[in-house]
PDB file of N, CA and C in Angstrom:
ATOM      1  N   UNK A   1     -55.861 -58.169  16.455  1.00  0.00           N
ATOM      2  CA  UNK A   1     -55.123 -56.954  16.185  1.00  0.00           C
ATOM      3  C   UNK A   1     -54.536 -57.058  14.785  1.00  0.00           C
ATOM      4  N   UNK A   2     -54.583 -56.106  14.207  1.00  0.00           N
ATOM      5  CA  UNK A   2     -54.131 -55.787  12.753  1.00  0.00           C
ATOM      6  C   UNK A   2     -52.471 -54.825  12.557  1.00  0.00           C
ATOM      7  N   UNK A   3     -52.112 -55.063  11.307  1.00  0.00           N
ATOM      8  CA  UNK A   3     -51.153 -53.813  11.367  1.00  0.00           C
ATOM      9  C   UNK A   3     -50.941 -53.287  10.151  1.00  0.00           C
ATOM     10  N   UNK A   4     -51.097 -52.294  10.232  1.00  0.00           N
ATOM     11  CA  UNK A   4     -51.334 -51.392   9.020  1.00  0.00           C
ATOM     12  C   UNK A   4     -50.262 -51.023   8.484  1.00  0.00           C
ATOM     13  N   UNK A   5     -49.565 -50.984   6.859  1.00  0.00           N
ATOM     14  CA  UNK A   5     -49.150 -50.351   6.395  1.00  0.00           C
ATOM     15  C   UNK A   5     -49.514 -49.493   5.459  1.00  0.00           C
ATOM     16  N   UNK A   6     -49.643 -47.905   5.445  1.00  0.00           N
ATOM     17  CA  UNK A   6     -49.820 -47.330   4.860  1.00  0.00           C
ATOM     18  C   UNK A   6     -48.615 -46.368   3.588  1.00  0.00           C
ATOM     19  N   UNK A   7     -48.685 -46.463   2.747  1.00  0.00           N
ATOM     20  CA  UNK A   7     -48.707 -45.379   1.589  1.00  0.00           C
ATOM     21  C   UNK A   7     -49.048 -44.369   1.265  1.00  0.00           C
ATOM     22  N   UNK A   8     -48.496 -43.143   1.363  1.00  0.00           N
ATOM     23  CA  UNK A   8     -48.992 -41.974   0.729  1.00  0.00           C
ATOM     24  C   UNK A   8     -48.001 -41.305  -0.749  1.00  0.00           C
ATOM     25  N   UNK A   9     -48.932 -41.227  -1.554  1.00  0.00           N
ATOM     26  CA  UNK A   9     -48.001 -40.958  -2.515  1.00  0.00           C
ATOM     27  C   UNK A   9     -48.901 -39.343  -3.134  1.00  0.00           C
ATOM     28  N   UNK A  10     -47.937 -38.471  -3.919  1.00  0.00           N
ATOM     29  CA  UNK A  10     -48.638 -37.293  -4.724  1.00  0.00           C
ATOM     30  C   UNK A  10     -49.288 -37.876  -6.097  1.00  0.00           C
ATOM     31  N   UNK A  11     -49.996 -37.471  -5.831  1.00  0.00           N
ATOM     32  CA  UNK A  11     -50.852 -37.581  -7.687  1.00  0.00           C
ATOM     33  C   UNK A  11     -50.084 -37.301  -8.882  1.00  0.00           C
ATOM     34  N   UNK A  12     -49.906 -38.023  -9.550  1.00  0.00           N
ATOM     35  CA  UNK A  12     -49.097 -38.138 -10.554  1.00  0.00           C
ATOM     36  C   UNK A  12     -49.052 -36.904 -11.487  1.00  0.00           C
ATOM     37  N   UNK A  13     -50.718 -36.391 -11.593  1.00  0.00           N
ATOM     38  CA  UNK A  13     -50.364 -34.705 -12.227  1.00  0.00           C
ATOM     39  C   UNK A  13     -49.896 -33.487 -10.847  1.00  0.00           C
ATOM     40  N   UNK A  14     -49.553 -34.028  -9.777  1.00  0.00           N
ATOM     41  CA  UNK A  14     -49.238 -32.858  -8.607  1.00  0.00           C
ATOM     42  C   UNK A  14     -47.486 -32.663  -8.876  1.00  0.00           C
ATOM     43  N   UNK A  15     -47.168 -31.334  -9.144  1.00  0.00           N
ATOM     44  CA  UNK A  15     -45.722 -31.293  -8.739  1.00  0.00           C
ATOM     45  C   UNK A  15     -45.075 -31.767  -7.607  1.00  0.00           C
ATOM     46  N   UNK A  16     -44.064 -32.541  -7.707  1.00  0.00           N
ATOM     47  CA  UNK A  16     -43.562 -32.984  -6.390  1.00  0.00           C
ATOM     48  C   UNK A  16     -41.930 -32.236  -6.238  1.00  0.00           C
ATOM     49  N   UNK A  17     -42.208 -31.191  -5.932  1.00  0.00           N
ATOM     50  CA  UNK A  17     -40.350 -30.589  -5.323  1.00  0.00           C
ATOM     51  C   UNK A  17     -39.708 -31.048  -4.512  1.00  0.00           C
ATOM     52  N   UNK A  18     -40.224 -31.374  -3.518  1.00  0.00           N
ATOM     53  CA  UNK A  18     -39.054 -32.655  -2.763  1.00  0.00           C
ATOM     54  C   UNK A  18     -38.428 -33.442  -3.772  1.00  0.00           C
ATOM     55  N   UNK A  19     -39.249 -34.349  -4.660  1.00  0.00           N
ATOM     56  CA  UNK A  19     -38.387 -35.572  -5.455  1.00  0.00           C
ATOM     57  C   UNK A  19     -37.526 -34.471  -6.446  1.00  0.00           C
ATOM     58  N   UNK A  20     -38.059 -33.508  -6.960  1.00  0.00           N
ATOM     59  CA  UNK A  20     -37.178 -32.920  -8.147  1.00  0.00           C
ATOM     60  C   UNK A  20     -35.958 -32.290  -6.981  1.00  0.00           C
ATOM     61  N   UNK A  21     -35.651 -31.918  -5.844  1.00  0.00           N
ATOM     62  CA  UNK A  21     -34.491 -31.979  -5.456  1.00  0.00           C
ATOM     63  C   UNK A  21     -33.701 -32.902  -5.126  1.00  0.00           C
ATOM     64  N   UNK A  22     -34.112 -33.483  -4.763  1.00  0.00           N
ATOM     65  CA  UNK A  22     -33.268 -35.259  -4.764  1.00  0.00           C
ATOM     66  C   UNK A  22     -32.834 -35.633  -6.123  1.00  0.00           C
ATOM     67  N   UNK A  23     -33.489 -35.543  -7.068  1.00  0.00           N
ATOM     68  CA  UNK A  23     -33.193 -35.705  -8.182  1.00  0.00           C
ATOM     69  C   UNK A  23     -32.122 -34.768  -8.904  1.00  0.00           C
ATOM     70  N   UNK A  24     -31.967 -33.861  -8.277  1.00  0.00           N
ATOM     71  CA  UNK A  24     -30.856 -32.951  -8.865  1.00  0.00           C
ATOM     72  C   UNK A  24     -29.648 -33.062  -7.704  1.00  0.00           C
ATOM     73  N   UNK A  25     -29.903 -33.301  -6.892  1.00  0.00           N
ATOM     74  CA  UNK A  25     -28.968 -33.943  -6.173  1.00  0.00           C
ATOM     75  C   UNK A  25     -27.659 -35.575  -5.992  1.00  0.00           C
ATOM     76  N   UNK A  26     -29.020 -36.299  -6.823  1.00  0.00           N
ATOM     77  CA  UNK A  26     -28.681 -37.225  -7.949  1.00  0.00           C
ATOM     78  C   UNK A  26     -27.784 -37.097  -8.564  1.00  0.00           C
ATOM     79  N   UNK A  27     -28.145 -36.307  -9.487  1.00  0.00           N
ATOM     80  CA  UNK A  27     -27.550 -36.021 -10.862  1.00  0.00           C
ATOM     81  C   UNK A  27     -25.869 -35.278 -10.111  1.00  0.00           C
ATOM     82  N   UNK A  28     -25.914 -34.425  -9.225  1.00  0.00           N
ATOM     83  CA  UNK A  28     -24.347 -34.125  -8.496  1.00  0.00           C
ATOM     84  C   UNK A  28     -23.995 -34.948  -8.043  1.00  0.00           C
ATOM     85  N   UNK A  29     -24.426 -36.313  -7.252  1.00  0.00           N
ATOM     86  CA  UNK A  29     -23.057 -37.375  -7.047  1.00  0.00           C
ATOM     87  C   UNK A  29     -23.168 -38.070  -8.157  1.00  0.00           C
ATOM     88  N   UNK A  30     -23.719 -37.931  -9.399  1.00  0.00           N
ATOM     89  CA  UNK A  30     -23.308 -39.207 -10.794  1.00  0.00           C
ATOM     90  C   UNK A  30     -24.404 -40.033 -10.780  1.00  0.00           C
ATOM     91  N   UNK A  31     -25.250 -39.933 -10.394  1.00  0.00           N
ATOM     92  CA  UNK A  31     -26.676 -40.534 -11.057  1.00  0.00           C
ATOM     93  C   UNK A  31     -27.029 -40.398 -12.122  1.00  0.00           C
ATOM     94  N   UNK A  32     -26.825 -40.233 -13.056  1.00  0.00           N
ATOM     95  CA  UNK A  32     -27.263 -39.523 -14.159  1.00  0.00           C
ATOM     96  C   UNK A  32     -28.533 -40.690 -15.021  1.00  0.00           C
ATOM     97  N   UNK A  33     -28.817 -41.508 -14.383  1.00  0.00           N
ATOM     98  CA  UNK A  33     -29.998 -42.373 -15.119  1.00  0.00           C
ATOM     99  C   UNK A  33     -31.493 -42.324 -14.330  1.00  0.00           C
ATOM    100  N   UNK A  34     -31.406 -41.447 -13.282  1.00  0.00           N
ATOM    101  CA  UNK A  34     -32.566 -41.190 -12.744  1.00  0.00           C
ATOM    102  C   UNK A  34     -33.375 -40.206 -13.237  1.00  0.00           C
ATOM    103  N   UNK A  35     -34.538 -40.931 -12.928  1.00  0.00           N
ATOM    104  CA  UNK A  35     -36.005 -39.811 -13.558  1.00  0.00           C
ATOM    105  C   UNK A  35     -36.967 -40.006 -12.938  1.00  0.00           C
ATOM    106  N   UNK A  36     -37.619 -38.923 -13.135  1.00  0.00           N
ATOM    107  CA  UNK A  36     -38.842 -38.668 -12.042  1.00  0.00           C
ATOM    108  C   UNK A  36     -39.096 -39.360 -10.889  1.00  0.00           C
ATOM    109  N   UNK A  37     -37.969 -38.840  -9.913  1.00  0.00           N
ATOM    110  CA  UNK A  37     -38.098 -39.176  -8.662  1.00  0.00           C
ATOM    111  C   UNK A  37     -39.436 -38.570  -8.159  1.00  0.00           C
ATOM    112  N   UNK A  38     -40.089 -39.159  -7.132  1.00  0.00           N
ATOM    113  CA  UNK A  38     -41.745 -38.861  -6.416  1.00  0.00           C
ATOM    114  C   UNK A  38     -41.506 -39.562  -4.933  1.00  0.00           C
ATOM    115  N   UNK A  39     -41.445 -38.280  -4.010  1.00  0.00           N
ATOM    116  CA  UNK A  39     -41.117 -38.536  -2.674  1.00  0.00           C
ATOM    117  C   UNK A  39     -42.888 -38.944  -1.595  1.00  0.00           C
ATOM    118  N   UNK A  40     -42.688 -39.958  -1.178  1.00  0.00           N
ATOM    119  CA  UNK A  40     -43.936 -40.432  -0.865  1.00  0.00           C
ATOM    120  C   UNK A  40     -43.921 -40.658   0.806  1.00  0.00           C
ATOM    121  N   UNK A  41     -45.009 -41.060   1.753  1.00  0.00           N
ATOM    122  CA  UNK A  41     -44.798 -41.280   3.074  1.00  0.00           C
ATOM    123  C   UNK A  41     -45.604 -42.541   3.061  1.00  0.00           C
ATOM    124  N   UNK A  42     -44.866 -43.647   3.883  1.00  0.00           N
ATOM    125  CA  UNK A  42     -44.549 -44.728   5.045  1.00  0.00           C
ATOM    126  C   UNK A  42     -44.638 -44.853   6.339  1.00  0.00           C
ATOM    127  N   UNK A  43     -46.143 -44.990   6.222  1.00  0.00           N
ATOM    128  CA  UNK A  43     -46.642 -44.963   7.828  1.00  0.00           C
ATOM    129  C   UNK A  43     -47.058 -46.208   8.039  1.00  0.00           C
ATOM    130  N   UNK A  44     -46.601 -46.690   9.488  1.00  0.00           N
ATOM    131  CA  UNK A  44     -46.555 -48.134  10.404  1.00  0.00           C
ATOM    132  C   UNK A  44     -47.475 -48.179  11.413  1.00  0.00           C
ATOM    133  N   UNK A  45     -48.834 -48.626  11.651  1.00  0.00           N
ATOM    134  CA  UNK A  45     -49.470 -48.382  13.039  1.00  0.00           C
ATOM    135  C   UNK A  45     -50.440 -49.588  13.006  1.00  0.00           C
ATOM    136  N   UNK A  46     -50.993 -50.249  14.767  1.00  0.00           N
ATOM    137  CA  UNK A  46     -51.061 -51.047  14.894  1.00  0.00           C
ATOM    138  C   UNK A  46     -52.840 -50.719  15.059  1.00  0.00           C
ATOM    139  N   UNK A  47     -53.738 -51.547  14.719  1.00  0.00           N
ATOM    140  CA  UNK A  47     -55.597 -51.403  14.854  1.00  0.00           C
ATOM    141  C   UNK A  47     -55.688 -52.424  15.750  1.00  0.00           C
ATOM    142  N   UNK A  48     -56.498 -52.473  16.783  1.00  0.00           N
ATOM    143  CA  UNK A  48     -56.584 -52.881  18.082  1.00  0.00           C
ATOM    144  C   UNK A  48     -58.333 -53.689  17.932  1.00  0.00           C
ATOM    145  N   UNK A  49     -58.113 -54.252  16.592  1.00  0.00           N
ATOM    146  CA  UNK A  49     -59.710 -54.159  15.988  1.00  0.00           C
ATOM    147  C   UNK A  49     -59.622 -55.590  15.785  1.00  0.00           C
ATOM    148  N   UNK A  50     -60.682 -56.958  16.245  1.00  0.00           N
ATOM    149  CA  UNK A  50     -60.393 -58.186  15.275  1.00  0.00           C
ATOM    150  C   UNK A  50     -60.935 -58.259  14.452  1.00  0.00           C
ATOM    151  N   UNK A  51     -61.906 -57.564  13.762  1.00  0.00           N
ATOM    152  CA  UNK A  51     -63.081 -57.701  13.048  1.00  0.00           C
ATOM    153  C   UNK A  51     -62.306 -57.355  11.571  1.00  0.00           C
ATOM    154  N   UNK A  52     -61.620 -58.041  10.492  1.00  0.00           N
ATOM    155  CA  UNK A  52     -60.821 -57.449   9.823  1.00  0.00           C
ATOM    156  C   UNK A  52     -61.613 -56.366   8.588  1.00  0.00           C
ATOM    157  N   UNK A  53     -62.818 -56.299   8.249  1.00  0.00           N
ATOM    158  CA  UNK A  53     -63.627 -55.761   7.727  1.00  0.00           C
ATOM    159  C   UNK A  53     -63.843 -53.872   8.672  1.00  0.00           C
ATOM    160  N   UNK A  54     -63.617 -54.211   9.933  1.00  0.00           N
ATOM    161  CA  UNK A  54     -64.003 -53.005  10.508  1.00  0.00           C
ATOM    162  C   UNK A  54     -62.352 -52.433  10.258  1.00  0.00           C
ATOM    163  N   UNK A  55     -61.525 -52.962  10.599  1.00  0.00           N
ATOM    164  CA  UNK A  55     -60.055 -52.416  10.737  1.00  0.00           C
ATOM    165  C   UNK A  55     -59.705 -51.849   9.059  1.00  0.00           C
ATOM    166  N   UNK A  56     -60.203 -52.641   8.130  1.00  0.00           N
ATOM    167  CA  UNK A  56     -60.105 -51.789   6.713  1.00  0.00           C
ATOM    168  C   UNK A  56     -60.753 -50.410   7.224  1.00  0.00           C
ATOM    169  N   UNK A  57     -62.008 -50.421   7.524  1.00  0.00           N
ATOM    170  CA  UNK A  57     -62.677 -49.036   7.288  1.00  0.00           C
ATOM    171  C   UNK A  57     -61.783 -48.309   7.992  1.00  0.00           C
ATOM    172  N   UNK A  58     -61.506 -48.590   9.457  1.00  0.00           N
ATOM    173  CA  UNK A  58     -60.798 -47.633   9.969  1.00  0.00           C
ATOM    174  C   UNK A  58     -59.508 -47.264   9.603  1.00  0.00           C
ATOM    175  N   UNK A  59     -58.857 -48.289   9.171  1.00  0.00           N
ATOM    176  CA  UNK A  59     -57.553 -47.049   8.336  1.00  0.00           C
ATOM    177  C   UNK A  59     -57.743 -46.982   7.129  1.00  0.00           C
ATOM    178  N   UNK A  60     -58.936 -47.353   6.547  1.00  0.00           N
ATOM    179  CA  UNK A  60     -58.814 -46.298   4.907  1.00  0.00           C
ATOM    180  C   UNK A  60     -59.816 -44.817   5.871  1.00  0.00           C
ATOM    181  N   UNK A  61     -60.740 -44.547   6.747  1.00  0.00           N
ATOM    182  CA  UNK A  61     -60.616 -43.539   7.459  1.00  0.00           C
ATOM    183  C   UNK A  61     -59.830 -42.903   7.811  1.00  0.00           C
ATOM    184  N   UNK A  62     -58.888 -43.120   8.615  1.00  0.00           N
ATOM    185  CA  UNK A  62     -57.483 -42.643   9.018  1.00  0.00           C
ATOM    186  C   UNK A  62     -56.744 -42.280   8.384  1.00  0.00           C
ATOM    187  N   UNK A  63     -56.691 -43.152   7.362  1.00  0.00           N
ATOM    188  CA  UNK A  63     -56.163 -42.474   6.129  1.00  0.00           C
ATOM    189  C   UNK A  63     -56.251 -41.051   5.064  1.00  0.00           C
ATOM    190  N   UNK A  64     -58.075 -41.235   4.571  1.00  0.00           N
ATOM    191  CA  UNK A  64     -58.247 -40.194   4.433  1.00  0.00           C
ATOM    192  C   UNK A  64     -58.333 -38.925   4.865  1.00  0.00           C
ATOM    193  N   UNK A  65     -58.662 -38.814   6.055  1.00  0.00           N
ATOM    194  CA  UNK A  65     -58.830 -37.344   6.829  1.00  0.00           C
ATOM    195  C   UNK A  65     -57.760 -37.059   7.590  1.00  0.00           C
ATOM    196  N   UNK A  66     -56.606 -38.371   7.489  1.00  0.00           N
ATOM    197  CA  UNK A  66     -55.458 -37.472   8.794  1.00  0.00           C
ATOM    198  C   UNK A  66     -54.408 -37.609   8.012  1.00  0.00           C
ATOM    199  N   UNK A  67     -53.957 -39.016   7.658  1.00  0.00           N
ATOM    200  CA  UNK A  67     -52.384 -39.328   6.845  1.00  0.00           C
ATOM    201  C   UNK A  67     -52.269 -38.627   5.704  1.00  0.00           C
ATOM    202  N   UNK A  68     -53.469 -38.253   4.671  1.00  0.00           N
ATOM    203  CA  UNK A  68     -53.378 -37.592   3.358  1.00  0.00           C
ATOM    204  C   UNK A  68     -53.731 -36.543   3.447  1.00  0.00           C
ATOM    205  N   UNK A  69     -53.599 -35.779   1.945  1.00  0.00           N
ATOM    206  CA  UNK A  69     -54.279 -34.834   1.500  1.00  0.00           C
ATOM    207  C   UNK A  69     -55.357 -35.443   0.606  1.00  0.00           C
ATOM    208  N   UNK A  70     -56.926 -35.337   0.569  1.00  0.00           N
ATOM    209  CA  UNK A  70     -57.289 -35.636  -0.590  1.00  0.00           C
ATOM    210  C   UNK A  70     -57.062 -35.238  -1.902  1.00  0.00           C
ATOM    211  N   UNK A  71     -56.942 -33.978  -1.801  1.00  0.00           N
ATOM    212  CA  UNK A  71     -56.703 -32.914  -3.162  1.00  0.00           C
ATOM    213  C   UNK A  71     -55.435 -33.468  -3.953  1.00  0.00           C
ATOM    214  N   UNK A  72     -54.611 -33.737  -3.050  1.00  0.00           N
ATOM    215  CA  UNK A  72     -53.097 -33.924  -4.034  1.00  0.00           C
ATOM    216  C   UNK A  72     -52.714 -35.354  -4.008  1.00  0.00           C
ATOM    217  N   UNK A  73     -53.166 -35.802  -2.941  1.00  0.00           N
ATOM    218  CA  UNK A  73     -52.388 -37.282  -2.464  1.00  0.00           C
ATOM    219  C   UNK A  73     -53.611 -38.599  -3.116  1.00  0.00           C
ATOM    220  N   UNK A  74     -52.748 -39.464  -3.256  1.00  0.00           N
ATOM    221  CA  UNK A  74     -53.564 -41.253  -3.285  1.00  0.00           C
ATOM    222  C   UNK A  74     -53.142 -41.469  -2.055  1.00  0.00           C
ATOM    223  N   UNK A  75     -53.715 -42.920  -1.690  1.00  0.00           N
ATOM    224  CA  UNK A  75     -52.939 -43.648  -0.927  1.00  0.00           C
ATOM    225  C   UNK A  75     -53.335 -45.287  -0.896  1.00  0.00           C
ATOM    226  N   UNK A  76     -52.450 -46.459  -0.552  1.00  0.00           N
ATOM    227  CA  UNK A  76     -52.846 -47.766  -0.612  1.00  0.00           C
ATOM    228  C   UNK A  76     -52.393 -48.315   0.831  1.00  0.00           C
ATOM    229  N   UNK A  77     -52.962 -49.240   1.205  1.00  0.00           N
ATOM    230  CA  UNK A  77     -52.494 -49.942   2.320  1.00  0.00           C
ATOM    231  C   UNK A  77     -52.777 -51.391   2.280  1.00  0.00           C
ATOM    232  N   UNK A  78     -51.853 -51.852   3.119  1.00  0.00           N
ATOM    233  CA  UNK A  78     -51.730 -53.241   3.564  1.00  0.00           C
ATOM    234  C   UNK A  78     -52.083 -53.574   5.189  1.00  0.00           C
ATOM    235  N   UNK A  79     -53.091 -54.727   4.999  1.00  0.00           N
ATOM    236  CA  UNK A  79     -53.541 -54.717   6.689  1.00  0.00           C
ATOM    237  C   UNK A  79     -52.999 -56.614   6.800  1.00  0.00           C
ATOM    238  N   UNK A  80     -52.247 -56.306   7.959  1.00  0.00           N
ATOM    239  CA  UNK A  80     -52.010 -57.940   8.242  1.00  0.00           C
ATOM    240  C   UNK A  80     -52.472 -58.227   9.607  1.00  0.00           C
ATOM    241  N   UNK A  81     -52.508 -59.696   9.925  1.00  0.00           N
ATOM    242  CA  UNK A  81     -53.037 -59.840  11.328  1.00  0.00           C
ATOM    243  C   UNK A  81     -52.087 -60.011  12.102  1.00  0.00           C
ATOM    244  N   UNK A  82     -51.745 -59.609  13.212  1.00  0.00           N
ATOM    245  CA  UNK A  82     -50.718 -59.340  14.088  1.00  0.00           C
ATOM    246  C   UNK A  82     -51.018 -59.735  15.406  1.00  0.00           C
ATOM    247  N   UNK A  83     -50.601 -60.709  15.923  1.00  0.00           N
ATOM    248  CA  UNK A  83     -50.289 -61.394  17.540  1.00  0.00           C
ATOM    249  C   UNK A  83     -49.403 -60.009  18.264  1.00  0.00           C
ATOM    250  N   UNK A  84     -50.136 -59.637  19.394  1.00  0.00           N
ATOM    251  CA  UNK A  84     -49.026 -58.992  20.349  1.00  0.00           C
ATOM    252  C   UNK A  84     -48.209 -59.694  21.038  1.00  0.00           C
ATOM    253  N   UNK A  85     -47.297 -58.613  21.118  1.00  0.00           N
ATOM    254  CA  UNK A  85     -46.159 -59.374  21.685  1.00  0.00           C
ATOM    255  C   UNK A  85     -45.429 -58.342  22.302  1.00  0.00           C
ATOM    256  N   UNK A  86     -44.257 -58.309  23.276  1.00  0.00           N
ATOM    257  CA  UNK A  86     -43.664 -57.698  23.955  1.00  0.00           C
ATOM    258  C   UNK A  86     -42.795 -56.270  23.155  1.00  0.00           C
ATOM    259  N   UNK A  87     -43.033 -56.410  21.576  1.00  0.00           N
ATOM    260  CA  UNK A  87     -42.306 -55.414  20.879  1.00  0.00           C
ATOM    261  C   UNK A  87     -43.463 -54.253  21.128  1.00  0.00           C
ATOM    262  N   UNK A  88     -44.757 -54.283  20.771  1.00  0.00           N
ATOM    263  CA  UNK A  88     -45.995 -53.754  20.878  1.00  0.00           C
ATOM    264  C   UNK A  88     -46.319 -52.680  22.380  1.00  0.00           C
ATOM    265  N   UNK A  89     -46.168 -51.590  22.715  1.00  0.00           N
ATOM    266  CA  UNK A  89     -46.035 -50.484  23.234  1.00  0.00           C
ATOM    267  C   UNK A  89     -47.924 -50.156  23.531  1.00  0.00           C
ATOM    268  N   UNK A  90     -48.645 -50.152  24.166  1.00  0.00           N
ATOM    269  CA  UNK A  90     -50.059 -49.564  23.919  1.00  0.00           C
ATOM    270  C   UNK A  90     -50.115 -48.591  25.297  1.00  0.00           C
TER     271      UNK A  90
END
C-alpha cells in the first residue's frame, strides 16, 4: 500500500482570486511584505496497489482527470510506502 500526496497548484500565467484576496486581507491585519499569494489544494489518499510503478500511474491518473483542471492547474505528488494500520479506514 502506498500513500499519496498530492498538489494542485494554478498555472503561474492563470489568475488566482482566491490568493489576491487573502492577500489583501494581509495587507489589513499588517502584512505588508506579502506578494503574490497562489492558493493551491492538498490532497491525502491511500493506493491499495504494491506494485509501486502501477500506483504512480494511478495517481498521476487520478490526478489528471479528477483532482485537477488540465487547462489551468499543474500538479506534483509524492508516493510513499505505507504499512496499514489501525489509523487506515477502508
Amino acid at each position: 500500500m502506498f500513500k499519496a500526496t498530492v498538489i494542485v497548484k494554478r498555472r503561474p500565467t492563470i489568475l488566482d482570486p482566491q490568493g489576491k484576496a487573502v492577500e489583501q486581507g494581509a495587507k489589513l491585519l499588517g502584512f505588508n511584505n506579502v506578494r503574490n499569494t497562489r492558493i493551491g489544494k492538498y490532497i491525502e489518499f491511500f493506493v491499495d496497489i504494491t506494485d509501486k510503478n502501477m500506483a504512480e500511474k494511478e495517481v498521476r491518473e487520478y490526478s489528471e482527470k479528477l483532482l485537477s483542471n488540465p487547462i489551468m492547474e499543474d500538479f506534483e505528488f509524492i508516493l510513499s510506502e505505507w504499512a496499514p494500520s489501525e489509523e487506515v479506514v477502508k
